[in-house]
C-alpha atoms as a PDB file:
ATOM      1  CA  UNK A   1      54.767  86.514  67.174  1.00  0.00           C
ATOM      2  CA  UNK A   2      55.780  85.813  63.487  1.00  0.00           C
ATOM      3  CA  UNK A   3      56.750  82.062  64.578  1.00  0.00           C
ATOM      4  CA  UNK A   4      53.405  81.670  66.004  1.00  0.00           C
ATOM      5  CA  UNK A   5      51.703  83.349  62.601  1.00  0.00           C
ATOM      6  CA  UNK A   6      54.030  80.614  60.623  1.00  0.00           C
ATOM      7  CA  UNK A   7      55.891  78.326  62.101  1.00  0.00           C
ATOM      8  CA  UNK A   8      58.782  77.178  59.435  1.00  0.00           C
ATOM      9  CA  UNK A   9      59.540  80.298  57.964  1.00  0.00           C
ATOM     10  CA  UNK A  10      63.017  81.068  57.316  1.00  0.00           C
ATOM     11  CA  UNK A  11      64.799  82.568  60.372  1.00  0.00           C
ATOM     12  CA  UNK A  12      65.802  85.910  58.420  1.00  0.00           C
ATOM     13  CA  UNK A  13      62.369  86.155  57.147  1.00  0.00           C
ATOM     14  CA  UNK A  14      60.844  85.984  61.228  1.00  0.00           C
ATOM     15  CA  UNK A  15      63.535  88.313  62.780  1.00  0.00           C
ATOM     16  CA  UNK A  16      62.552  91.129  59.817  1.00  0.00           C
ATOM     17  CA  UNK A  17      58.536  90.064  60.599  1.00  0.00           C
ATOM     18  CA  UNK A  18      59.822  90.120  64.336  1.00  0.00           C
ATOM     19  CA  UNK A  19      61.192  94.129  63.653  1.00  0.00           C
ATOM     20  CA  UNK A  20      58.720  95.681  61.858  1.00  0.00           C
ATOM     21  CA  UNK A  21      56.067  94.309  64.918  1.00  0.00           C
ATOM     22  CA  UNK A  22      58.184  95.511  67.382  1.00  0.00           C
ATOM     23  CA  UNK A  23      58.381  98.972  65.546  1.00  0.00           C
ATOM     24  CA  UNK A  24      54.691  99.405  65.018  1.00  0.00           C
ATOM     25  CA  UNK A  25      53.524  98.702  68.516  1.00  0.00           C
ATOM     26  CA  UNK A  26      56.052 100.603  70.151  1.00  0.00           C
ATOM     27  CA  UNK A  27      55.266 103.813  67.483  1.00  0.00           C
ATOM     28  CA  UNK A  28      51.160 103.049  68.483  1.00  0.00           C
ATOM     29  CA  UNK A  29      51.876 103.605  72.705  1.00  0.00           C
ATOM     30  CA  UNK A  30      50.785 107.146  72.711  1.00  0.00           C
ATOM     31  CA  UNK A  31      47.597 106.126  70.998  1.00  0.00           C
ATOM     32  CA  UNK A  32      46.351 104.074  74.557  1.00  0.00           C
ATOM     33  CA  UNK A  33      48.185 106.935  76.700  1.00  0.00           C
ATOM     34  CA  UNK A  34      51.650 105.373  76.997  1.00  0.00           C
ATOM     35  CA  UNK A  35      54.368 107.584  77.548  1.00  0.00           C
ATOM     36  CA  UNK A  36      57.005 109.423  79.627  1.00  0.00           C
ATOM     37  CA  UNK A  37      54.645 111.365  81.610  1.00  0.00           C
ATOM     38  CA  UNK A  38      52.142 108.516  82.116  1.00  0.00           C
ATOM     39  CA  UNK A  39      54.392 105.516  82.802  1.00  0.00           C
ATOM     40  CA  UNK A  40      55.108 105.672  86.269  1.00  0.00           C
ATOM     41  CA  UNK A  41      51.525 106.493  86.760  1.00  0.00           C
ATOM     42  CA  UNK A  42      50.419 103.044  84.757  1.00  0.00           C
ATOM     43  CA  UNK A  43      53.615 100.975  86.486  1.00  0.00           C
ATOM     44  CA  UNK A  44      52.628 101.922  90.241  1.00  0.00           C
ATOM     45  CA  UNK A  45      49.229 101.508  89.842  1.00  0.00           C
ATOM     46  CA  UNK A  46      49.858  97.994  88.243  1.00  0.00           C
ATOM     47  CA  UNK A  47      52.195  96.860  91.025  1.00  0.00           C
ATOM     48  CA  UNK A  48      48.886  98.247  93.556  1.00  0.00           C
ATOM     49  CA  UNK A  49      46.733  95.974  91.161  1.00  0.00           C
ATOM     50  CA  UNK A  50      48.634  92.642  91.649  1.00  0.00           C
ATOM     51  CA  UNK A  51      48.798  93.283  95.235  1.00  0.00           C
ATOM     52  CA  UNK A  52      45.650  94.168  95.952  1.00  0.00           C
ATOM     53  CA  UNK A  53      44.629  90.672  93.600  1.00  0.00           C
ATOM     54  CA  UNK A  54      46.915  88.637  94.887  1.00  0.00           C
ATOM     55  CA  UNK A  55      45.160  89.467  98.368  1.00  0.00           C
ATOM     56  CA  UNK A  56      42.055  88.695  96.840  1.00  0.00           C
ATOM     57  CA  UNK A  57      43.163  85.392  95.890  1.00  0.00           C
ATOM     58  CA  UNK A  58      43.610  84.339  99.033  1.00  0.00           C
ATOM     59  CA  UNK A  59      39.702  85.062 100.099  1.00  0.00           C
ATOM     60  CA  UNK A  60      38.265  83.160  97.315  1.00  0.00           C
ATOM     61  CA  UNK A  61      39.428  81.967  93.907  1.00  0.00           C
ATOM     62  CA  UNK A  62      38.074  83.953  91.370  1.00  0.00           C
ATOM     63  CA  UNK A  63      36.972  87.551  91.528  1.00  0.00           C
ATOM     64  CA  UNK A  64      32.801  86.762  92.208  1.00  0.00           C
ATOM     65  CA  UNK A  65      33.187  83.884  93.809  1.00  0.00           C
ATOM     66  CA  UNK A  66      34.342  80.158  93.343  1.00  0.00           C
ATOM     67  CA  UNK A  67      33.559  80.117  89.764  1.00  0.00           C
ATOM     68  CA  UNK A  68      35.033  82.423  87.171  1.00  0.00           C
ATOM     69  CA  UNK A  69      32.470  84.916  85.596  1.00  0.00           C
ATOM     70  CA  UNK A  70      33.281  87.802  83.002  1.00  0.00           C
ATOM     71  CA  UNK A  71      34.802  89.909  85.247  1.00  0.00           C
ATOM     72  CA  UNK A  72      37.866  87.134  85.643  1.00  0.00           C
ATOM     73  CA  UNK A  73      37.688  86.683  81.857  1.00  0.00           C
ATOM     74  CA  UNK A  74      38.157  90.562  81.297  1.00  0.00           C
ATOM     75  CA  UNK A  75      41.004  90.591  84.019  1.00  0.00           C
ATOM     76  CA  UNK A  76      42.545  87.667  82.320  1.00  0.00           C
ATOM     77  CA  UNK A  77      42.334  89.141  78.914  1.00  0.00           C
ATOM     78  CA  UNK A  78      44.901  91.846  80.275  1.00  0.00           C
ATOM     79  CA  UNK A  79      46.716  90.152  82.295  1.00  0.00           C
ATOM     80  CA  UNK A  80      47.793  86.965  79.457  1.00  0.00           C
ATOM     81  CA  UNK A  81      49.983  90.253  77.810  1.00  0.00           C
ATOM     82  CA  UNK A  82      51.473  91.417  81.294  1.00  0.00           C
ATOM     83  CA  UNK A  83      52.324  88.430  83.145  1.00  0.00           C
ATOM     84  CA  UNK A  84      52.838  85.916  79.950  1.00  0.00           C
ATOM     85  CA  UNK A  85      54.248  87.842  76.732  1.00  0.00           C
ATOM     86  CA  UNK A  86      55.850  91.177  77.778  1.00  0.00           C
ATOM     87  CA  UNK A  87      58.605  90.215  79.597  1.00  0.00           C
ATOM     88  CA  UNK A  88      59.208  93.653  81.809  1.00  0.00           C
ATOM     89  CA  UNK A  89      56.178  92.868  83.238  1.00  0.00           C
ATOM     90  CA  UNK A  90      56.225  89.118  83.541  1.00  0.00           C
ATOM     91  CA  UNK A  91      59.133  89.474  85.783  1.00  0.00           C
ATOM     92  CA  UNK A  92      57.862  91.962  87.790  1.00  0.00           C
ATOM     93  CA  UNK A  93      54.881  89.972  88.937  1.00  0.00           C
ATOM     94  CA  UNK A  94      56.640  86.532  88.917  1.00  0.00           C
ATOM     95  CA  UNK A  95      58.736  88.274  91.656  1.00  0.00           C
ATOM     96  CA  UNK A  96      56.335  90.297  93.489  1.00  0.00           C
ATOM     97  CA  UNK A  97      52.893  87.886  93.302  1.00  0.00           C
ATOM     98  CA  UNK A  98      53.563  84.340  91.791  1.00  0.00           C
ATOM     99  CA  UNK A  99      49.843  83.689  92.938  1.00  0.00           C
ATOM    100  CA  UNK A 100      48.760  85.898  89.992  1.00  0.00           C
ATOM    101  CA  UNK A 101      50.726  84.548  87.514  1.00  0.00           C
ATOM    102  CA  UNK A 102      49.406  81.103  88.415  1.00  0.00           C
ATOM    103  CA  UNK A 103      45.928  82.256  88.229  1.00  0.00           C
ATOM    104  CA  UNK A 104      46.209  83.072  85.078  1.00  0.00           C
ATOM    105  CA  UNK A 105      47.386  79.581  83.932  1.00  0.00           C
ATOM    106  CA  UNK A 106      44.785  78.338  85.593  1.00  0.00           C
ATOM    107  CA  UNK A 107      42.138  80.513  84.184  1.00  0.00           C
ATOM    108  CA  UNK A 108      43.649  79.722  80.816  1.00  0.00           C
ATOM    109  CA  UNK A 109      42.359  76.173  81.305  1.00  0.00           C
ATOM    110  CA  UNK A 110      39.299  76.221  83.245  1.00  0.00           C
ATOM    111  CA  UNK A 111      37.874  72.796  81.985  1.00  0.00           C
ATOM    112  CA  UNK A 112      37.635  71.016  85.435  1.00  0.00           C
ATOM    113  CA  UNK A 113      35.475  73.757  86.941  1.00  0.00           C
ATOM    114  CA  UNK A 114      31.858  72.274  87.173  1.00  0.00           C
ATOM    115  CA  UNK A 115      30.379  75.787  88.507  1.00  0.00           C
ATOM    116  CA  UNK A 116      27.124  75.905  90.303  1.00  0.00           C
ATOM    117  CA  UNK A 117      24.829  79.077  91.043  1.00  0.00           C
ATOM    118  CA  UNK A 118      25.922  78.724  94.589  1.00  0.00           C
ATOM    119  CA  UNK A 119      29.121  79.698  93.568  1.00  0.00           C
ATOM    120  CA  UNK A 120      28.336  83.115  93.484  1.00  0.00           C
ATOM    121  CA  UNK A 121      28.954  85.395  96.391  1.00  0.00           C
ATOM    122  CA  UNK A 122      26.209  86.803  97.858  1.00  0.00           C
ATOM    123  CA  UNK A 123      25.344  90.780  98.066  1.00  0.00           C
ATOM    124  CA  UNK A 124      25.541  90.579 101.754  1.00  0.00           C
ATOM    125  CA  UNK A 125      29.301  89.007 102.241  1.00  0.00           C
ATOM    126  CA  UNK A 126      31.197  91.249  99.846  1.00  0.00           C
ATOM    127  CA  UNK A 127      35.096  90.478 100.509  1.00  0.00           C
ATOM    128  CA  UNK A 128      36.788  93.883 101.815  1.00  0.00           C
ATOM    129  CA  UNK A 129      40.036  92.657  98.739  1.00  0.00           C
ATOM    130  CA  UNK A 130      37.186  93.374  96.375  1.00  0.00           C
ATOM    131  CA  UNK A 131      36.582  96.560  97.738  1.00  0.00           C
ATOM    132  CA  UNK A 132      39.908  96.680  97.578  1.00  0.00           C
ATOM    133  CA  UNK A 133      40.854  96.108  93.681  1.00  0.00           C
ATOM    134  CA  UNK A 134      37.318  98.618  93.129  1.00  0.00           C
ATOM    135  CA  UNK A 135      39.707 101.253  94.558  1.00  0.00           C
ATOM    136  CA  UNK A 136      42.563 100.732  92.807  1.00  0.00           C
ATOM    137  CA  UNK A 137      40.345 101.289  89.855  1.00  0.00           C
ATOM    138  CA  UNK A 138      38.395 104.279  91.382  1.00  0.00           C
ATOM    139  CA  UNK A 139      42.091 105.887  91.920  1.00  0.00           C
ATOM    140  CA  UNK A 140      43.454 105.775  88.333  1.00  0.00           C
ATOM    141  CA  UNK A 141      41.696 104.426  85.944  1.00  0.00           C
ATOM    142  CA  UNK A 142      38.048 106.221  86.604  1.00  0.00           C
ATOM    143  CA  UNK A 143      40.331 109.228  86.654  1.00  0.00           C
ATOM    144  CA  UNK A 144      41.589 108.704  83.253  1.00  0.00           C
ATOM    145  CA  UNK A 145      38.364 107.655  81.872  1.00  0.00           C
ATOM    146  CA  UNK A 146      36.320 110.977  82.847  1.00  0.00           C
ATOM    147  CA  UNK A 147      39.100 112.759  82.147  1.00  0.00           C
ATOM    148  CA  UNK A 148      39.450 111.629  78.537  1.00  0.00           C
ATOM    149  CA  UNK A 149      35.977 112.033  78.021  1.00  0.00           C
ATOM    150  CA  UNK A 150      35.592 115.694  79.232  1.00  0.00           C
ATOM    151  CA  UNK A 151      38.606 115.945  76.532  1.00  0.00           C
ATOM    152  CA  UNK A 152      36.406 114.308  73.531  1.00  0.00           C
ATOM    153  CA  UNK A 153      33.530 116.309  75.112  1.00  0.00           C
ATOM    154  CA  UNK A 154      35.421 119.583  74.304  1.00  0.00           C
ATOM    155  CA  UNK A 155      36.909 118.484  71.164  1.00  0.00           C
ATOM    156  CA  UNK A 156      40.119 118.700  72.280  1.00  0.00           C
ATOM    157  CA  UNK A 157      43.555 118.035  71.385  1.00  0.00           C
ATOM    158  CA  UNK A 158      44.708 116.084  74.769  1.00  0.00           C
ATOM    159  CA  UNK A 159      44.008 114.925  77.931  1.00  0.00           C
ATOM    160  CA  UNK A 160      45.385 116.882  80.635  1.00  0.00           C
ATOM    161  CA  UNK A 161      44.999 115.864  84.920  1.00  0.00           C
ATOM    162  CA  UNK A 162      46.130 114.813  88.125  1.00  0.00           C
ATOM    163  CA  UNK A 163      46.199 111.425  89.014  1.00  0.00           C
ATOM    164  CA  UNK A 164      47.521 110.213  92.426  1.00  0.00           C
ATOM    165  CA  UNK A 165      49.500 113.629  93.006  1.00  0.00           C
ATOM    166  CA  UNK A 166      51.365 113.338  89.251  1.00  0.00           C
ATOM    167  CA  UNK A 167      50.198 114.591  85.726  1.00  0.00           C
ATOM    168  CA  UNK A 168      48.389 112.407  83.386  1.00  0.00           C
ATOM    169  CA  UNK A 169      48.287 114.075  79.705  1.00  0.00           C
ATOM    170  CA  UNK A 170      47.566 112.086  76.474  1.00  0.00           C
ATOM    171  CA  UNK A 171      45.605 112.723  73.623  1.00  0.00           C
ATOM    172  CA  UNK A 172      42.276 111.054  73.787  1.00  0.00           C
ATOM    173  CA  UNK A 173      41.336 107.555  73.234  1.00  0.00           C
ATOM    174  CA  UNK A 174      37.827 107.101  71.438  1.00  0.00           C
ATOM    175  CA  UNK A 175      37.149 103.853  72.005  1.00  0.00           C
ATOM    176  CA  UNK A 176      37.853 104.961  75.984  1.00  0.00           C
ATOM    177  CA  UNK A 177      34.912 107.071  75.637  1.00  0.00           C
ATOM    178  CA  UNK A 178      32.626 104.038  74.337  1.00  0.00           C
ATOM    179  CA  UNK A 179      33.526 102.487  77.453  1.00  0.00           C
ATOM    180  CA  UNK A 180      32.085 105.058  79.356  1.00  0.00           C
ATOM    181  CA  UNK A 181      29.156 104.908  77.412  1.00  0.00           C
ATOM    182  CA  UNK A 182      28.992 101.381  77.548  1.00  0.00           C
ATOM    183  CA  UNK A 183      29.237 101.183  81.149  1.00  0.00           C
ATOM    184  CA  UNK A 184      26.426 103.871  82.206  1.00  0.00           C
ATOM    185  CA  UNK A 185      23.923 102.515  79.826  1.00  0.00           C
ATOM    186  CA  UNK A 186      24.071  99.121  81.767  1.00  0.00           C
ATOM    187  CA  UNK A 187      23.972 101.021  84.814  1.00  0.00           C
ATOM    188  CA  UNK A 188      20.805 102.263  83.879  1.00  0.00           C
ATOM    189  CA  UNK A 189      19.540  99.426  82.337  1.00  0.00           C
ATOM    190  CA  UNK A 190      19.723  97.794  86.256  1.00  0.00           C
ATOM    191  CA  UNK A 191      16.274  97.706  88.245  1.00  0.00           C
ATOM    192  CA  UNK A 192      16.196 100.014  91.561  1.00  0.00           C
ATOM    193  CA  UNK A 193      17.004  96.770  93.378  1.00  0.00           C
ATOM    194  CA  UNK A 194      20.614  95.868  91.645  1.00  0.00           C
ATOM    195  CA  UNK A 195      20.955  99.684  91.107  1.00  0.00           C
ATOM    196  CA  UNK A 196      21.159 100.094  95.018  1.00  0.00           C
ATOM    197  CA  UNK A 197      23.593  97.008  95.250  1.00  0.00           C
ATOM    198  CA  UNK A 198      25.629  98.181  92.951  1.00  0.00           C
ATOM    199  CA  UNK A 199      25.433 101.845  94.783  1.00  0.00           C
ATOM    200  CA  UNK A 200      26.386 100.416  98.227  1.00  0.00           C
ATOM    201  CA  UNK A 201      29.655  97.932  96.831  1.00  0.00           C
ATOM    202  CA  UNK A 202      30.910 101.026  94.805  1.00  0.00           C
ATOM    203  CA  UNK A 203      30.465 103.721  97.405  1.00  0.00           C
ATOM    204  CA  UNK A 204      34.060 105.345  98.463  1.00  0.00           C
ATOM    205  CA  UNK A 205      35.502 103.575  96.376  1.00  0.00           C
ATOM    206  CA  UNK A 206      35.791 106.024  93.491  1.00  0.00           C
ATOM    207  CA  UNK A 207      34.352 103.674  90.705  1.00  0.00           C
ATOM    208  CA  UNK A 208      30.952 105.793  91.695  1.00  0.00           C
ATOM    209  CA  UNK A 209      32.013 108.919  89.535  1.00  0.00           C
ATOM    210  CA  UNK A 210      31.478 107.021  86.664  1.00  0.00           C
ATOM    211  CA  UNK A 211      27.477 107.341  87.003  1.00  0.00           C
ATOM    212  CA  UNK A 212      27.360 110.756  88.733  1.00  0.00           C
ATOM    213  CA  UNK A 213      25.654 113.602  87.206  1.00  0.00           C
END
């Protein structure tokens, strides 16, 4: 990271740059729920992720269709730090799904795609791997995220529950909670029409909590 900031300075000078990064981030984890308790809660379901993607992959190139939309660019966003920069991660999915890591190269460079409205998929041929990667999210992440709300709700001082059978406890994450927010006022914002869509593609899948009660 300090090469990339600037490029010809001194070696000693990057490696001491290169240090203090490495010392920040790694002091920050707790703030996005990182830790002991939460890791192998985070690791599995990642591993589920790039299966249940990689599976996906293999129905249809991007995740609405044949043409990338903001849900691949959001997907992409996380995934440049997983299967590109950290390199725990990187190997783990080179190994396990190669498809992935490809994808993400070639989302990196989408400049050949000439996308059409037809590339969409329609509301009526939903691919069951989409389903899939909704319940991957339903499982653990929608868990965290009402969780760590209730938490802000209350005003307090961490974020204690049970995700797939194991403990989850952090303190809570703010900008977590603006999600939430974020995501129920478009929900609301949709017309009856979209609104039942929407219903009927997230239904048992878990991601449904998010706009209940």
């Amino acid at each position: 990271m300090p090469r990339w900031h600037r490029l010809t300075a001194p070696e000693a000078e990057a490696l001491k740059m290169g240090a203090y990064i490495a010392e920040r981030q790694i002091s920050r984890l707790y703030v996005v729920g990182s830790n002991d308790t939460t890791a192998p809660v985070i690791e599995d379901s990642y591993k589920r992720f790039l299966d249940a993607f990689k599976a996906h992959l293999e129905v249809q190139p991007f995740l609405m269709g044949q043409r990338p939309g903001a849900s691949d660019f959001g997907v992409y966003g996380q995934l440049t730090q997983l299967t590109h920069f950290d390199p725990t991660p990187m190997e783990e999915t080179l190994k396990r799904v190669p498809r992935v890591f490809a994808w993400v190269d070639v989302v990196d460079d989408c400049s050949g795609v000439e996308p059409v409205e037809g590339d969409w998929m329609t509301r009526g041929n939903i691919p069951a791997t989409l389903v899939d990667i909704l319940k991957e999210v339903g499982r653990v992440y929608v868990s965290a995220l009402l969780a760590n709300a209730r938490a802000l709700a209350a005003g307090e001082a961490e974020v204690r529950t049970e995700i797939d059978g194991r403990a989850l406890v952090q303190q809570p994450f703010p900008y977590q909670g603006k999600c939430l927010l974020w995501l129920r006022e478009k929900y609301a914002a949709l017309s009856s029409n979209d609104r039942k869509c929407v219903e009927g593609i997230l239904a048992g899948t878990g991601c449904e909590r998010l706009f209940e009660g």
